[in-house]
Protein backbone atom coordinates (compact mmCIF):
# COMPACT_ATOMS: atom_id res chain seq x y z
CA UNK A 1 -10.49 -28.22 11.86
CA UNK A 2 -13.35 -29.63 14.07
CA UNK A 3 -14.09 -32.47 12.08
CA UNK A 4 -11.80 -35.21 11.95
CA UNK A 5 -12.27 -35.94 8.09
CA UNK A 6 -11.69 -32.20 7.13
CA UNK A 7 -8.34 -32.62 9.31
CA UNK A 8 -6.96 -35.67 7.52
CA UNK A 9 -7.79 -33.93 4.23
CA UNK A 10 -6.07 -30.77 5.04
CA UNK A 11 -3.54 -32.37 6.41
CA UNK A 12 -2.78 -34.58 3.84
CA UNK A 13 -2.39 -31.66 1.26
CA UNK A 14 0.21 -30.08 3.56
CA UNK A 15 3.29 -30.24 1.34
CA UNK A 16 1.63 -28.54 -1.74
CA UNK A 17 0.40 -25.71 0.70
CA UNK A 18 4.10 -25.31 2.02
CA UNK A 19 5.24 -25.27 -2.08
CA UNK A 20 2.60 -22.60 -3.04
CA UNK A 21 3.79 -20.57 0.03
CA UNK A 22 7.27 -20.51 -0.98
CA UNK A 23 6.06 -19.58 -4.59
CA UNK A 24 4.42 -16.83 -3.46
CA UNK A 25 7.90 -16.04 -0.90
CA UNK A 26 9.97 -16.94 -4.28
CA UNK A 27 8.48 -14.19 -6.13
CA UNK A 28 7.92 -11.12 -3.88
CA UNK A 29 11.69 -11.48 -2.84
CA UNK A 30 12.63 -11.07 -6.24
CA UNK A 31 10.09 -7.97 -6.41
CA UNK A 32 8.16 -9.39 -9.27
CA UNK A 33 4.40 -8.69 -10.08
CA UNK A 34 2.44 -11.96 -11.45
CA UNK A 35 2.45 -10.46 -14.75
CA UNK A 36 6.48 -10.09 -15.09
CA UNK A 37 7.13 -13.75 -13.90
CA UNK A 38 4.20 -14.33 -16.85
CA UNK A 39 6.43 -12.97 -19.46
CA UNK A 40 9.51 -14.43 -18.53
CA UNK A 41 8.01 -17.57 -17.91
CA UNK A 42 6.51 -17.18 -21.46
CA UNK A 43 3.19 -17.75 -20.64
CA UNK A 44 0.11 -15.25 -19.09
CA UNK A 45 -1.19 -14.13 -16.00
CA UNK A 46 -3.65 -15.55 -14.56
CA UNK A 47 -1.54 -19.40 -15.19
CA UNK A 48 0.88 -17.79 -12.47
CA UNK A 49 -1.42 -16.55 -10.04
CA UNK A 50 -3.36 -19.70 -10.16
CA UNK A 51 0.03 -21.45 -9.29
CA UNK A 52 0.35 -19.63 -6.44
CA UNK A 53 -3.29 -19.87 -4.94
CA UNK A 54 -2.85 -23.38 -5.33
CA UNK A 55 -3.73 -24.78 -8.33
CA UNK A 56 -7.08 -24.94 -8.52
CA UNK A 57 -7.23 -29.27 -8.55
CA UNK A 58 -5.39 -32.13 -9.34
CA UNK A 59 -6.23 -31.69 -12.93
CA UNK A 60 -4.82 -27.88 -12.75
CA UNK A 61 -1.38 -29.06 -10.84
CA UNK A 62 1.47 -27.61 -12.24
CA UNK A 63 3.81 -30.15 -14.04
CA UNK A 64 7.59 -30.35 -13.34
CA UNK A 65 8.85 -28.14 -15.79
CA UNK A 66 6.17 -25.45 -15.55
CA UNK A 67 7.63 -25.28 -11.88
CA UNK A 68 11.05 -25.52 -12.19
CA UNK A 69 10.26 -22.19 -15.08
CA UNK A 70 8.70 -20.34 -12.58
CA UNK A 71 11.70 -20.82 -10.04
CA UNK A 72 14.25 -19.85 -12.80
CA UNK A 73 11.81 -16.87 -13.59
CA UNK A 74 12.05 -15.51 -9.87
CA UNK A 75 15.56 -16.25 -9.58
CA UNK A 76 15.56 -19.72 -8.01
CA UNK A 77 16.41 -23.36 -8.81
CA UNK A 78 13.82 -25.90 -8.30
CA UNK A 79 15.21 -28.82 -6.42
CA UNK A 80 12.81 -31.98 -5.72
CA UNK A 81 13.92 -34.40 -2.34
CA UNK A 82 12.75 -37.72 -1.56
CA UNK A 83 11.99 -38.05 2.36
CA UNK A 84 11.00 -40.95 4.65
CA UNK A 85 7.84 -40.58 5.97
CA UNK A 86 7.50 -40.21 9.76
CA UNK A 87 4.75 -43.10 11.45
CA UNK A 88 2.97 -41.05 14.40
């Protein structure tokens, strides 16, 4: 977090760390292994676990609808806000 550029970076990708975090929280409240929100969510494994991790890259980011299935699989609703953003 030394370098400046590496701070503006991680910064910047603060909001999809926060989502992957509560993922991750989603899940192991409901007491569900990757592989169970897998089936419900219809798909495999290692798709859900990659979620959670973060995605991989901005070609790997998890659309809409995959997200909103893996909140329904864990027993949550997926709900999207708009918010101003704050000038420092």
């Amino acid at each position: 977090m030394a370098d400046p550029e590496f701070k503006v970076a991680y910064d910047a990708l603060d909001d999809e760390f926060r989502l992957f975090d509560l993922l991750l929280a989603a899940r192991q409240r409901a007491g569900l292994t990757h592989s169970q929100v897998a089936e419900r969510m219809g798909t495999k494994t290692p798709p859900v676990a990659r979620m959670e991790a973060g995605g991989g890259s901005k070609r790997h980011s998890p659309s809409f609808s995959t997200l909103r299935r893996y909140a329904e699989a864990v027993g949550f609703r997926l709900k999207i806000i708009l918010a101003p953003v704050i000038s420092h």
